[in-house]
PDB file of N, CA and C in Angstrom:
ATOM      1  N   UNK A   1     132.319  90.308 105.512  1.00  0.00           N
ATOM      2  CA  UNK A   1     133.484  90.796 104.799  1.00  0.00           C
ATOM      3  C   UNK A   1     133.386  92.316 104.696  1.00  0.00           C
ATOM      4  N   UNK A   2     134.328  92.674 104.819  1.00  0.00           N
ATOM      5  CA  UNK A   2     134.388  94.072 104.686  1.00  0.00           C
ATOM      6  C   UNK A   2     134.980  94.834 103.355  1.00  0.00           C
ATOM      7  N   UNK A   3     134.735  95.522 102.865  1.00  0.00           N
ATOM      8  CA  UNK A   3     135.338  96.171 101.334  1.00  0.00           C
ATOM      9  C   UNK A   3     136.120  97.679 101.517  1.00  0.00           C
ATOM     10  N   UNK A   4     137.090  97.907 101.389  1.00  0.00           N
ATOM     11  CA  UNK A   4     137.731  99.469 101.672  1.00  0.00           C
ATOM     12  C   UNK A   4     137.543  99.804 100.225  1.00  0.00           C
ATOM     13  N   UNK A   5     136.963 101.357 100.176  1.00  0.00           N
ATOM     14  CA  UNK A   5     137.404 101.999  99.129  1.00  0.00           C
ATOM     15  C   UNK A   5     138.296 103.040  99.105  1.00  0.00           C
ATOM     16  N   UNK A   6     139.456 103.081  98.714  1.00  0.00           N
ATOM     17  CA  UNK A   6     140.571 104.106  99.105  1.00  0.00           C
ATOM     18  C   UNK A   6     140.437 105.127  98.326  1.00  0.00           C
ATOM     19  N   UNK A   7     139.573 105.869  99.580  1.00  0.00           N
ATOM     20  CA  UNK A   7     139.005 107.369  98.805  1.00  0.00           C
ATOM     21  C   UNK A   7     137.955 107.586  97.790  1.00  0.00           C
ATOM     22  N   UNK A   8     137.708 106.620  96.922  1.00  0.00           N
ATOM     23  CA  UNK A   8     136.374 106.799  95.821  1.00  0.00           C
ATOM     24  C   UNK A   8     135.608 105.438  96.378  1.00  0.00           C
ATOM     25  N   UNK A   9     134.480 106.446  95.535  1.00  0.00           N
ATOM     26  CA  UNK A   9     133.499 105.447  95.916  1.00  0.00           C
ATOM     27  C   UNK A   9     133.501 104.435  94.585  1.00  0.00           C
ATOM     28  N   UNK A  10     133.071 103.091  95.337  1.00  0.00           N
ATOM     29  CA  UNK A  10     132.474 102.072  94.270  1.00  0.00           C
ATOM     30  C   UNK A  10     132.208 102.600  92.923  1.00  0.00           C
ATOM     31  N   UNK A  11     132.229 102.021  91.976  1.00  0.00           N
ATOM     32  CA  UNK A  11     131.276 102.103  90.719  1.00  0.00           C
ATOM     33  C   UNK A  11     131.297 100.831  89.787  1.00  0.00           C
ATOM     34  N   UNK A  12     129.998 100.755  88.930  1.00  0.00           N
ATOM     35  CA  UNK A  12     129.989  99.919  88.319  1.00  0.00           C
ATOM     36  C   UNK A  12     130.433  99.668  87.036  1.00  0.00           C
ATOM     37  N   UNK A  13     130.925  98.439  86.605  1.00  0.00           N
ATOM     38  CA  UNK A  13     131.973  98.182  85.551  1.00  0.00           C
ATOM     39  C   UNK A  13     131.508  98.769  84.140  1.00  0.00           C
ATOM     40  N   UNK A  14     130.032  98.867  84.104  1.00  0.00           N
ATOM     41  CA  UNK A  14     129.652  99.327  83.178  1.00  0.00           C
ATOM     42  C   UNK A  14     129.127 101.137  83.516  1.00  0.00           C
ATOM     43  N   UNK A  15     129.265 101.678  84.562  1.00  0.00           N
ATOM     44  CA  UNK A  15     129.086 102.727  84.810  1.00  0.00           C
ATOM     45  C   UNK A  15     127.318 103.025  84.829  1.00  0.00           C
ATOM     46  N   UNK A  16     127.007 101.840  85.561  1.00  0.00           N
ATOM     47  CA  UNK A  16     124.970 101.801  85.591  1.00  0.00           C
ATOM     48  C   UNK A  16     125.586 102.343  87.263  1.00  0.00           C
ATOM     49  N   UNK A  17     124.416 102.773  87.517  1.00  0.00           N
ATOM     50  CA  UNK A  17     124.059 104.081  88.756  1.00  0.00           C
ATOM     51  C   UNK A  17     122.833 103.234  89.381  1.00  0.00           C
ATOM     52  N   UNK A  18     122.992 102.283  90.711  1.00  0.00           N
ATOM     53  CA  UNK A  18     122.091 101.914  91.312  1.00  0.00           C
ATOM     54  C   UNK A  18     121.044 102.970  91.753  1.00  0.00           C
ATOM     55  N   UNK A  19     119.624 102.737  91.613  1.00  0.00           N
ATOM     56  CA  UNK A  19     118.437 103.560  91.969  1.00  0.00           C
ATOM     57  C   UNK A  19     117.131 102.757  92.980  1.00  0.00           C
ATOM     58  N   UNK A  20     116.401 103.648  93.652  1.00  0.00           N
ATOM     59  CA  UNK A  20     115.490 103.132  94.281  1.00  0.00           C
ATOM     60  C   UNK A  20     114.153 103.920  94.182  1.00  0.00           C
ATOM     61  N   UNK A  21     113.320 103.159  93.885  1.00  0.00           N
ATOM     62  CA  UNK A  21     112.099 103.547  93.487  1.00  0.00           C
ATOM     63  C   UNK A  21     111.147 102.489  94.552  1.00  0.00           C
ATOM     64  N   UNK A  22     109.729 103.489  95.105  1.00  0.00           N
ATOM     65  CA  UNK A  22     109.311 102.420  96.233  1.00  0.00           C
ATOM     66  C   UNK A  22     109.803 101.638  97.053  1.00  0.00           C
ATOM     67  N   UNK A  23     111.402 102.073  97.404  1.00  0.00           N
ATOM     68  CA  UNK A  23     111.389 101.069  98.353  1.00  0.00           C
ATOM     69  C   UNK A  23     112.819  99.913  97.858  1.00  0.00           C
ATOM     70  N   UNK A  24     112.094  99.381  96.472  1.00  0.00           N
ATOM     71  CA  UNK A  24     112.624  98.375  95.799  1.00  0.00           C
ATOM     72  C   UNK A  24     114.246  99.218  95.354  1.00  0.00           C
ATOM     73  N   UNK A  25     115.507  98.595  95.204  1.00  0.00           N
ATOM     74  CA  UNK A  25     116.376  98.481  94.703  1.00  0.00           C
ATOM     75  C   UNK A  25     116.845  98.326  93.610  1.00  0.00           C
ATOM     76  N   UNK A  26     117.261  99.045  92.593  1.00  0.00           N
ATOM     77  CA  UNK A  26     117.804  98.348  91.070  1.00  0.00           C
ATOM     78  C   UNK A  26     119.034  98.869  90.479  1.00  0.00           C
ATOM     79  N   UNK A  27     119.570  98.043  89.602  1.00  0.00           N
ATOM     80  CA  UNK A  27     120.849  97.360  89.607  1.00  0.00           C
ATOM     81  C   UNK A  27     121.099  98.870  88.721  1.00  0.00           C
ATOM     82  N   UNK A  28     120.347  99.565  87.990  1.00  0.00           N
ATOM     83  CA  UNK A  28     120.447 100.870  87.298  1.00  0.00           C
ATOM     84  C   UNK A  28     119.532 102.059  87.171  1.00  0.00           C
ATOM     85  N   UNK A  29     120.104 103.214  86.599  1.00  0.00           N
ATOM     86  CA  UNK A  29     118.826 104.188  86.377  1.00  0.00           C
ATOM     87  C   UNK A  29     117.729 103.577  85.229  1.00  0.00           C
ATOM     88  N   UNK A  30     118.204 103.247  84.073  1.00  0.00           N
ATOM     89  CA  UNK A  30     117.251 102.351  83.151  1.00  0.00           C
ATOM     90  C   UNK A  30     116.308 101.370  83.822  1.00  0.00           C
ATOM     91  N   UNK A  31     116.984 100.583  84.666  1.00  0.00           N
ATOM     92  CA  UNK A  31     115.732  99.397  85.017  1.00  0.00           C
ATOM     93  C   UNK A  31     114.910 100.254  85.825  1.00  0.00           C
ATOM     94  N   UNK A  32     115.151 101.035  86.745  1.00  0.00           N
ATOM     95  CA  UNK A  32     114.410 101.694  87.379  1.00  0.00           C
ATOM     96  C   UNK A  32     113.209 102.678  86.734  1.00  0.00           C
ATOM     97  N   UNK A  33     114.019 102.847  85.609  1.00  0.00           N
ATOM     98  CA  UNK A  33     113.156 103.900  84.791  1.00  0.00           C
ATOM     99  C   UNK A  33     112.077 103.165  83.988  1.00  0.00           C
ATOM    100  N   UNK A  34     112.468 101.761  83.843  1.00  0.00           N
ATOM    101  CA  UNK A  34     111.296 100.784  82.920  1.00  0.00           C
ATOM    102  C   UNK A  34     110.486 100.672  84.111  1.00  0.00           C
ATOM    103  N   UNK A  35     111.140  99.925  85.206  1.00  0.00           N
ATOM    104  CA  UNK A  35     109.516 100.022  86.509  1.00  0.00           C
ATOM    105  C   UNK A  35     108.825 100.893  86.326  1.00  0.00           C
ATOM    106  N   UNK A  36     109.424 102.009  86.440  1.00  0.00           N
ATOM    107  CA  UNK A  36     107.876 103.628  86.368  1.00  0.00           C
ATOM    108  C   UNK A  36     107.263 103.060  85.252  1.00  0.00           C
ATOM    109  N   UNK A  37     107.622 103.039  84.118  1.00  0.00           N
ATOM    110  CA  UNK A  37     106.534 102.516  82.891  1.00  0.00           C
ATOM    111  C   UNK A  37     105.588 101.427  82.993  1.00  0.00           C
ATOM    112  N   UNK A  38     106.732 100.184  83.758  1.00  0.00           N
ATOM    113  CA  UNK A  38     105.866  99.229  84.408  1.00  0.00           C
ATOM    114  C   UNK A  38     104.237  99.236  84.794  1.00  0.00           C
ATOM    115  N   UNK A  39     104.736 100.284  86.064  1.00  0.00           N
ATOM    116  CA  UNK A  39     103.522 100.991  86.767  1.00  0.00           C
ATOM    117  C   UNK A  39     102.715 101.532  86.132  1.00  0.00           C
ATOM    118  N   UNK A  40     102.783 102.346  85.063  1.00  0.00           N
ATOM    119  CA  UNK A  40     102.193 103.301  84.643  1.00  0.00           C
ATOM    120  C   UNK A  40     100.820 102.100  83.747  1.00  0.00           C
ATOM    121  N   UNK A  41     101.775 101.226  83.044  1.00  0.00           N
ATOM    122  CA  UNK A  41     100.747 100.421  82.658  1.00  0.00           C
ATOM    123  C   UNK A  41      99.604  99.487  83.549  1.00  0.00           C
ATOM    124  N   UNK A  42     100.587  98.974  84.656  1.00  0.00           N
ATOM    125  CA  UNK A  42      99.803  98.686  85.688  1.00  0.00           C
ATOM    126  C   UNK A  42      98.263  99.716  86.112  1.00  0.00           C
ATOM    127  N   UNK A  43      98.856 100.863  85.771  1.00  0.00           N
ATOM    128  CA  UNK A  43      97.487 101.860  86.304  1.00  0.00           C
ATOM    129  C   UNK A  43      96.258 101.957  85.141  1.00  0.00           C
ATOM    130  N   UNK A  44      96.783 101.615  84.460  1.00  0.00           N
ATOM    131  CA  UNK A  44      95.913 101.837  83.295  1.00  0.00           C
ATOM    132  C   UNK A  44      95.780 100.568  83.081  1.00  0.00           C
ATOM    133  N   UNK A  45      96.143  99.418  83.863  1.00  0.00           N
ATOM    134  CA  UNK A  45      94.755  98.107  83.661  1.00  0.00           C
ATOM    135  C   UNK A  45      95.597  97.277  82.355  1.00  0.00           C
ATOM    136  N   UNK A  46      96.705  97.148  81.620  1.00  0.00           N
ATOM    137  CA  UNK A  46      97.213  96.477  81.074  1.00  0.00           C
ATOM    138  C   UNK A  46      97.897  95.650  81.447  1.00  0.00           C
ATOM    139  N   UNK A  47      98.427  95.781  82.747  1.00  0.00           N
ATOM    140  CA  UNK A  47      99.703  94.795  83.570  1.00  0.00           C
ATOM    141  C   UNK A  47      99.000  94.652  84.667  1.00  0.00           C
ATOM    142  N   UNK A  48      98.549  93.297  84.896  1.00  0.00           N
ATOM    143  CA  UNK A  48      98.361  92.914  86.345  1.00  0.00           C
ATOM    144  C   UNK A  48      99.028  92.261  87.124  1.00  0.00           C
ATOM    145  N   UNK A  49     100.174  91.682  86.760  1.00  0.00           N
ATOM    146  CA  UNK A  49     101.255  91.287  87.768  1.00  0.00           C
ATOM    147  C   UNK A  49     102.471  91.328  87.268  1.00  0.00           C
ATOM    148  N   UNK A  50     103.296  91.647  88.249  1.00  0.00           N
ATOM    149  CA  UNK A  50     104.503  91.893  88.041  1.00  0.00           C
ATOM    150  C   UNK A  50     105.503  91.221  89.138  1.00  0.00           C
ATOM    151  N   UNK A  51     106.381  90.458  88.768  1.00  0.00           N
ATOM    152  CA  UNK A  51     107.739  89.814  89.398  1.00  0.00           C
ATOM    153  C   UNK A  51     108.747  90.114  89.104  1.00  0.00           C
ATOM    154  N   UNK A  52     109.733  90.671  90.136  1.00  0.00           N
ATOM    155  CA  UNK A  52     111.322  91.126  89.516  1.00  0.00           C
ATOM    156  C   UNK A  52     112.146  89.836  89.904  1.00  0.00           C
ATOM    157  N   UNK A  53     113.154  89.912  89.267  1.00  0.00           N
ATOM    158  CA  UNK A  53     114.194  88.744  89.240  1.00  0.00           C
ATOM    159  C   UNK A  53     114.287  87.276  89.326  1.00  0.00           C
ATOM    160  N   UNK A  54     113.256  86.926  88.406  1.00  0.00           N
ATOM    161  CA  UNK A  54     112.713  86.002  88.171  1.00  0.00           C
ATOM    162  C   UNK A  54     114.203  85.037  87.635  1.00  0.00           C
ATOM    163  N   UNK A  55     114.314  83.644  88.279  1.00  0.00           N
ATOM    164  CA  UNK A  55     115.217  82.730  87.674  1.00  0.00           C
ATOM    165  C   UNK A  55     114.723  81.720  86.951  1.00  0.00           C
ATOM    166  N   UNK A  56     115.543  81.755  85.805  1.00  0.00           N
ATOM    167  CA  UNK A  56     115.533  80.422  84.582  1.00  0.00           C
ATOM    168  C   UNK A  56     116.919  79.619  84.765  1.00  0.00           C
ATOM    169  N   UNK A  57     116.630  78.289  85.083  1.00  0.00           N
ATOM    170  CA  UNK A  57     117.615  77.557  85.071  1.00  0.00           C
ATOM    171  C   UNK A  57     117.892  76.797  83.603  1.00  0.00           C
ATOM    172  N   UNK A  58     119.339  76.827  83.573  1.00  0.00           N
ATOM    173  CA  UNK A  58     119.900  76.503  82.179  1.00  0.00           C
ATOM    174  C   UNK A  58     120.413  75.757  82.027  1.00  0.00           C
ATOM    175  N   UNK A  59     120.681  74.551  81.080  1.00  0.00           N
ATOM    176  CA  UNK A  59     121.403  73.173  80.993  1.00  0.00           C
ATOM    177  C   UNK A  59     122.497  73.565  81.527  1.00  0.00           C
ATOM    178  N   UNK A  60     123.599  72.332  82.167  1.00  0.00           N
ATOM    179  CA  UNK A  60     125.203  72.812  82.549  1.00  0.00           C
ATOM    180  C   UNK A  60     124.715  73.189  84.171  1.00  0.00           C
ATOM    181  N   UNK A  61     123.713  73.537  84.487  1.00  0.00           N
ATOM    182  CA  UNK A  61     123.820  74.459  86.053  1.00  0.00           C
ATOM    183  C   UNK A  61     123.480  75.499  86.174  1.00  0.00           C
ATOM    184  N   UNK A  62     123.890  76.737  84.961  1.00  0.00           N
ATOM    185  CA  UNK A  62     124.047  77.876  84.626  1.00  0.00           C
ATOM    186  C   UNK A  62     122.244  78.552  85.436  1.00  0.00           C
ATOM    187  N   UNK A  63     122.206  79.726  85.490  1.00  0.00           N
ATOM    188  CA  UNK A  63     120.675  80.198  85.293  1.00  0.00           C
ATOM    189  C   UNK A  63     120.941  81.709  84.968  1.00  0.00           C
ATOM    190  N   UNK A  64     120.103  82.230  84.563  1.00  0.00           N
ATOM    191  CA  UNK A  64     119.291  83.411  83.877  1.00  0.00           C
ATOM    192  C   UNK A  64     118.823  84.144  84.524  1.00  0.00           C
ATOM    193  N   UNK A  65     118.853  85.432  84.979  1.00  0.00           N
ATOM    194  CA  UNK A  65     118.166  86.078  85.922  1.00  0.00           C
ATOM    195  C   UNK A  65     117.659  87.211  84.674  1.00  0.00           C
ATOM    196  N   UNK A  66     116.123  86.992  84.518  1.00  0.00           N
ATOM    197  CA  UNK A  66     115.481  88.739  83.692  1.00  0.00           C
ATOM    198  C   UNK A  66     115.106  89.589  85.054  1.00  0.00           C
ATOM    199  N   UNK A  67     114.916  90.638  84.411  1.00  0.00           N
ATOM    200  CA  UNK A  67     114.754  91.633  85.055  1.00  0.00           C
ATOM    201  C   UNK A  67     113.303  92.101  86.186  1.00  0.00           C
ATOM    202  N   UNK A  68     112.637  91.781  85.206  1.00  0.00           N
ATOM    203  CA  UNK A  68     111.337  91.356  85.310  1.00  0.00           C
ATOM    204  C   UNK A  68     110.112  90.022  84.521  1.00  0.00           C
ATOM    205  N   UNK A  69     109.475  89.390  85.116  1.00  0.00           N
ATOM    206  CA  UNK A  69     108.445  88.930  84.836  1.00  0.00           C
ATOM    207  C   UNK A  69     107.068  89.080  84.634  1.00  0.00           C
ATOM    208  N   UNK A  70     105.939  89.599  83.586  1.00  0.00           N
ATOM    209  CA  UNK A  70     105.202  90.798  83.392  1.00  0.00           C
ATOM    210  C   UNK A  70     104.327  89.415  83.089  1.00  0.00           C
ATOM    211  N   UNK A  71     102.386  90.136  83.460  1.00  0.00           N
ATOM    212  CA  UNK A  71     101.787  89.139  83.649  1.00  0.00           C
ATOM    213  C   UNK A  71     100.832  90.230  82.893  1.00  0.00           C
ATOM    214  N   UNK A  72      99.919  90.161  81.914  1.00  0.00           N
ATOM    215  CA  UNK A  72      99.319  90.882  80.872  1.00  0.00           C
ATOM    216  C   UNK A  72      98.071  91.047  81.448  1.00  0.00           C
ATOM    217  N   UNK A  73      97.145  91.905  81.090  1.00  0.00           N
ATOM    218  CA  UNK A  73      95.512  91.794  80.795  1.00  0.00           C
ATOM    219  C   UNK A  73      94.934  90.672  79.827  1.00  0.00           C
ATOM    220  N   UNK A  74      95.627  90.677  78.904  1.00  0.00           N
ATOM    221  CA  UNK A  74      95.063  89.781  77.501  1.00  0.00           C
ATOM    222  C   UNK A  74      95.479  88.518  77.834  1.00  0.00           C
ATOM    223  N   UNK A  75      96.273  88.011  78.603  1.00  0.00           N
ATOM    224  CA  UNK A  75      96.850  86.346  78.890  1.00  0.00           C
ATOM    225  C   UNK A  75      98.412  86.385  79.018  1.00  0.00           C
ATOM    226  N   UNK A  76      98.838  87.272  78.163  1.00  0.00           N
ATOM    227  CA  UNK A  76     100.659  87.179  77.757  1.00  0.00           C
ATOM    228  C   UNK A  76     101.185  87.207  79.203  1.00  0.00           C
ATOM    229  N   UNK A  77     102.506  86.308  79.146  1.00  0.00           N
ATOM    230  CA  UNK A  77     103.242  86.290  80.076  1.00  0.00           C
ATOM    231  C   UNK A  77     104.591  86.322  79.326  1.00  0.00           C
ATOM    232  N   UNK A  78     105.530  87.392  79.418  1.00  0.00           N
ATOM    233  CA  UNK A  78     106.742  87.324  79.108  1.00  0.00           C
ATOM    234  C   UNK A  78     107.693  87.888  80.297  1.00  0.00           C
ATOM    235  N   UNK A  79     108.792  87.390  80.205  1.00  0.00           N
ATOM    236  CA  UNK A  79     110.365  88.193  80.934  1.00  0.00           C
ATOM    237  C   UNK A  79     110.727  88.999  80.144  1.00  0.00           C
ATOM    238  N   UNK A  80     111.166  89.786  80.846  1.00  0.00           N
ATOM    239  CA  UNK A  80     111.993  90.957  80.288  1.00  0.00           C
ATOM    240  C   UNK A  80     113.212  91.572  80.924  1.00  0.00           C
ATOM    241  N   UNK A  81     113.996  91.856  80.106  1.00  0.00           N
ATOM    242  CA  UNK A  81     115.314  92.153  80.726  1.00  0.00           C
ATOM    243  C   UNK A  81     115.776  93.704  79.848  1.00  0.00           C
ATOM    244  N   UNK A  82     116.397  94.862  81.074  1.00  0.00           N
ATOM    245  CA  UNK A  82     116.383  96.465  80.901  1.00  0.00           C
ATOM    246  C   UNK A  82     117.493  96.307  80.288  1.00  0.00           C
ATOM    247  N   UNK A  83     118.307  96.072  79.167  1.00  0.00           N
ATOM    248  CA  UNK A  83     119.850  95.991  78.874  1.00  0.00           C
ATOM    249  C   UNK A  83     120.250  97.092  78.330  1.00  0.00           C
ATOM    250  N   UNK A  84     121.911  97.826  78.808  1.00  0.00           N
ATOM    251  CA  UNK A  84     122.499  99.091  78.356  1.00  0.00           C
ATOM    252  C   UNK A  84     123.144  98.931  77.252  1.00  0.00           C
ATOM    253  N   UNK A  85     124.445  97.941  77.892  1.00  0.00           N
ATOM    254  CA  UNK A  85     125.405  97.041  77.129  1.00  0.00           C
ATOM    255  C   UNK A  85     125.519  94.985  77.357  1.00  0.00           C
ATOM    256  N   UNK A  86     125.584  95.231  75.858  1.00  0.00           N
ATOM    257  CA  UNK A  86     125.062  93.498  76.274  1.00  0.00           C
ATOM    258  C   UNK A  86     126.450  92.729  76.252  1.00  0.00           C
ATOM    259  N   UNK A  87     126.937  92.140  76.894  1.00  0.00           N
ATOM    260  CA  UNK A  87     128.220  91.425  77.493  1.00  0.00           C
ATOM    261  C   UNK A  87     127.911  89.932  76.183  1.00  0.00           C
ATOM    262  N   UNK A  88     129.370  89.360  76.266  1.00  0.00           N
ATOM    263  CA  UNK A  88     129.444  88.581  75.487  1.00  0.00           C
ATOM    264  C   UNK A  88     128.330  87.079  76.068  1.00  0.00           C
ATOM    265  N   UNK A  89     128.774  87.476  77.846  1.00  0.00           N
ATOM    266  CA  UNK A  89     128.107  86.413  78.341  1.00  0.00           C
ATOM    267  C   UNK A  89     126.828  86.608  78.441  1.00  0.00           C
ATOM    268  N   UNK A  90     125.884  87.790  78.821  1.00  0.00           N
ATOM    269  CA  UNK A  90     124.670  88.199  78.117  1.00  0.00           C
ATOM    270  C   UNK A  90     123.802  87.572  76.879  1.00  0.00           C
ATOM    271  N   UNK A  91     124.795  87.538  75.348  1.00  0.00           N
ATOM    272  CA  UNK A  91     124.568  87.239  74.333  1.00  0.00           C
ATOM    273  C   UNK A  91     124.050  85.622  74.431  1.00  0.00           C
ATOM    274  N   UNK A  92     125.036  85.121  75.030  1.00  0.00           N
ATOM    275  CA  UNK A  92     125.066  83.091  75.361  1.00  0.00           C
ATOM    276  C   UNK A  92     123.751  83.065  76.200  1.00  0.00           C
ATOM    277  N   UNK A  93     123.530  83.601  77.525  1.00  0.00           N
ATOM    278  CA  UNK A  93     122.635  83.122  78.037  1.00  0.00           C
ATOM    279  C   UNK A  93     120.925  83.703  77.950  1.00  0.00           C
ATOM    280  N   UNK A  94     121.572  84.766  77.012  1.00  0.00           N
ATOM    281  CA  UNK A  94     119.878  85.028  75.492  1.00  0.00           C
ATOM    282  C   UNK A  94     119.992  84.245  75.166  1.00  0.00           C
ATOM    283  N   UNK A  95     120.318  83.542  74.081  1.00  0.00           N
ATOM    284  CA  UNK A  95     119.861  82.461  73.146  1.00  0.00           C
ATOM    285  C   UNK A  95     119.811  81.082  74.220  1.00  0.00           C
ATOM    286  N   UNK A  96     120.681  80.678  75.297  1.00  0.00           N
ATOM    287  CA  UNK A  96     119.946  79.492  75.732  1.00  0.00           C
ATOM    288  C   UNK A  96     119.080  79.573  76.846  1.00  0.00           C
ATOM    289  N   UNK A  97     118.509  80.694  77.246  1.00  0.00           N
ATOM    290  CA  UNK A  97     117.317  80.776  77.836  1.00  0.00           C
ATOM    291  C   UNK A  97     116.143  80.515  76.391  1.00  0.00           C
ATOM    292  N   UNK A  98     116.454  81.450  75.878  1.00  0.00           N
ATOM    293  CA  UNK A  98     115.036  81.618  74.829  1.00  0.00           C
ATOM    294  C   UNK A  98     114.932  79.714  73.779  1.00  0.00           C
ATOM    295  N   UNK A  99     115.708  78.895  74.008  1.00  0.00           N
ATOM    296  CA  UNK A  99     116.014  77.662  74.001  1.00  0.00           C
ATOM    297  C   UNK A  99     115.805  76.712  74.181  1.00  0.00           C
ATOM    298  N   UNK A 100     115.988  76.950  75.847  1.00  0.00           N
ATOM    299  CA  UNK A 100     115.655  76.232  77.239  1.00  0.00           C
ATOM    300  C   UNK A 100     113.932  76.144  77.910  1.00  0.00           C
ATOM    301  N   UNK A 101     113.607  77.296  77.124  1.00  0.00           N
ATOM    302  CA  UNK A 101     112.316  77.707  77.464  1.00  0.00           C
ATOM    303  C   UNK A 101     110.928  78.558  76.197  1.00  0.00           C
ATOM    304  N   UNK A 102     110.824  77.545  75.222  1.00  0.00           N
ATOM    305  CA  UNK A 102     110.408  77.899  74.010  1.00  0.00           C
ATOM    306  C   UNK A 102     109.165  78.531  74.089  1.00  0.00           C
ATOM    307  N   UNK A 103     108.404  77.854  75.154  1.00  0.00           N
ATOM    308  CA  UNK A 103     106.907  78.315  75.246  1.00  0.00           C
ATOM    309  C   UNK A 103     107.023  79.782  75.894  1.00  0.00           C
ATOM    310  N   UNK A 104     108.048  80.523  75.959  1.00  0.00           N
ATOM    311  CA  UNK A 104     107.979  81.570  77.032  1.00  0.00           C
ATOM    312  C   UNK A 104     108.394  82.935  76.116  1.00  0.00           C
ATOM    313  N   UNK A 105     107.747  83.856  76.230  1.00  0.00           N
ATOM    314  CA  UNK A 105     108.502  85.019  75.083  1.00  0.00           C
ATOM    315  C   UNK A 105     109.419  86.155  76.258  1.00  0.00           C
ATOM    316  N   UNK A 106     110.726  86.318  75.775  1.00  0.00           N
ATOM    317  CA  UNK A 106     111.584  87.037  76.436  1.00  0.00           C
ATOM    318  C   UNK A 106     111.890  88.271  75.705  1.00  0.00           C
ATOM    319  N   UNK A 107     111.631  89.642  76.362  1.00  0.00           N
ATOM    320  CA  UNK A 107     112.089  90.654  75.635  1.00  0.00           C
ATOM    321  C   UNK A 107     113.133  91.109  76.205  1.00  0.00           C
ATOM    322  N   UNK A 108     113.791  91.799  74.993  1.00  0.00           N
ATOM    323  CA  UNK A 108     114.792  92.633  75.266  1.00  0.00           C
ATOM    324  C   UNK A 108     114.534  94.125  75.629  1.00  0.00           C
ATOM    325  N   UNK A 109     114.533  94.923  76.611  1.00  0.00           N
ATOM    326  CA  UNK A 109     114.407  96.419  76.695  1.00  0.00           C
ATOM    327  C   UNK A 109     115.478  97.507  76.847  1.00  0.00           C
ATOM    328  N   UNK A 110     115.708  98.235  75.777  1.00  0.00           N
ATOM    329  CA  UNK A 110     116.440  99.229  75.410  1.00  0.00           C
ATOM    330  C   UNK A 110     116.075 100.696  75.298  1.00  0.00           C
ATOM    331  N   UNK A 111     116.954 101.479  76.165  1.00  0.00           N
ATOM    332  CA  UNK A 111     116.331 102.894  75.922  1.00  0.00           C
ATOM    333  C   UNK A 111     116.839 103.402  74.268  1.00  0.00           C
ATOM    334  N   UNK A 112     115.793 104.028  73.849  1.00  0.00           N
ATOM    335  CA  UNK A 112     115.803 104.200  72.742  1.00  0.00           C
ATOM    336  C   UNK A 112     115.486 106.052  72.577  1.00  0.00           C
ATOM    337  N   UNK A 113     116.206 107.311  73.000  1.00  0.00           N
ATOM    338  CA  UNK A 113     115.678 108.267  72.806  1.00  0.00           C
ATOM    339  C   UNK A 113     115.338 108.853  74.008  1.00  0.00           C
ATOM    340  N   UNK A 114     114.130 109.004  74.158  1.00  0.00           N
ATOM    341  CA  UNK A 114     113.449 109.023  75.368  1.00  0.00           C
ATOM    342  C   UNK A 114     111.987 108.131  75.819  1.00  0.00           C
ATOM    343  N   UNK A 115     112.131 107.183  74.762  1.00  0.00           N
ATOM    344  CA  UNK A 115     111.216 106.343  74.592  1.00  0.00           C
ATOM    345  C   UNK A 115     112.232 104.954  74.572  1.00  0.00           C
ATOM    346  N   UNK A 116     111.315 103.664  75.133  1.00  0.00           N
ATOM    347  CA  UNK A 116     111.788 102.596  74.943  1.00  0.00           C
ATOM    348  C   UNK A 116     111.768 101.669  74.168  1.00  0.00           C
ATOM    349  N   UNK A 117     112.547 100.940  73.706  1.00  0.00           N
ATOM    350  CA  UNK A 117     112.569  99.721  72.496  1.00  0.00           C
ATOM    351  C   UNK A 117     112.537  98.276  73.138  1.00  0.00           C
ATOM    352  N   UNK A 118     111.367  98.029  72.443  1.00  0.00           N
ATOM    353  CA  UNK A 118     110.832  96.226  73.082  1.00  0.00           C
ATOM    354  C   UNK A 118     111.651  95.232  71.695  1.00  0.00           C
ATOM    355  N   UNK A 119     112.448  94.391  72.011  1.00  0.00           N
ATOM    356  CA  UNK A 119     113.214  93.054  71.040  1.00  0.00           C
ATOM    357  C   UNK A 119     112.905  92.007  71.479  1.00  0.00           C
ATOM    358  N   UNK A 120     111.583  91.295  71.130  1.00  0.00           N
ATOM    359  CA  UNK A 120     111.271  89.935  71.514  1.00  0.00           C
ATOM    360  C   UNK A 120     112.299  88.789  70.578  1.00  0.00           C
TER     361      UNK A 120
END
């Protein structure tokens, strides 16, 4: 399929700015900007594995895509998702992921400043 843009370019509905870091692709400057942190912990021996776009399937059919899947030093395994603006449909499929999947801790990540805000 082909897409014309008559004269402007694309943009996104929420005005997020696709970025690439290593290679990898992301859906904004924020998520991109949590990977570097990602890493950073990775270097310093706190994060030893890391998975992006990890799917949770949801009663109904529905599924969940976080952002990332973060694999700890200490044991913790949580998802995490980079959010700007949280959509109504956002809101629904927070609470029935975190639901659907009790044993699992899901954070929320928000730029906060110039520092980031973790909402488990």
């Amino acid at each position: 399929m082909t897409i014309f843009h008559l004269g402007r370019k694309a943009t996104h509905k929420f005005g997020a700015v696709r970025s690439e870091r290593d290679g990898i692709k992301f859906d904004s400057k924020a998520e991109a900007n949590y990977y570097d942190v990602l890493k950073l912990s990775a270097q310093a021996g706190d994060l030893v594995g890391l998975m992006r776009q990890p799917v949770f399937y949801l009663p109904g059919g529905t599924r969940y895509v976080a952002d990332f899947l973060c694999f700890w030093a200490d044991g913790r395994v949580d998802a995490r998702d980079v959010k700007g603006m949280e959509t109504a449909e956002f809101k629904v499929k927070w609470r029935e992921v975190q639901a659907a999947y009790p044993f699992m801790t899901f954070v929320m990540v928000k730029r906060s400043g110039k520092s980031w805000k973790e909402e488990a």
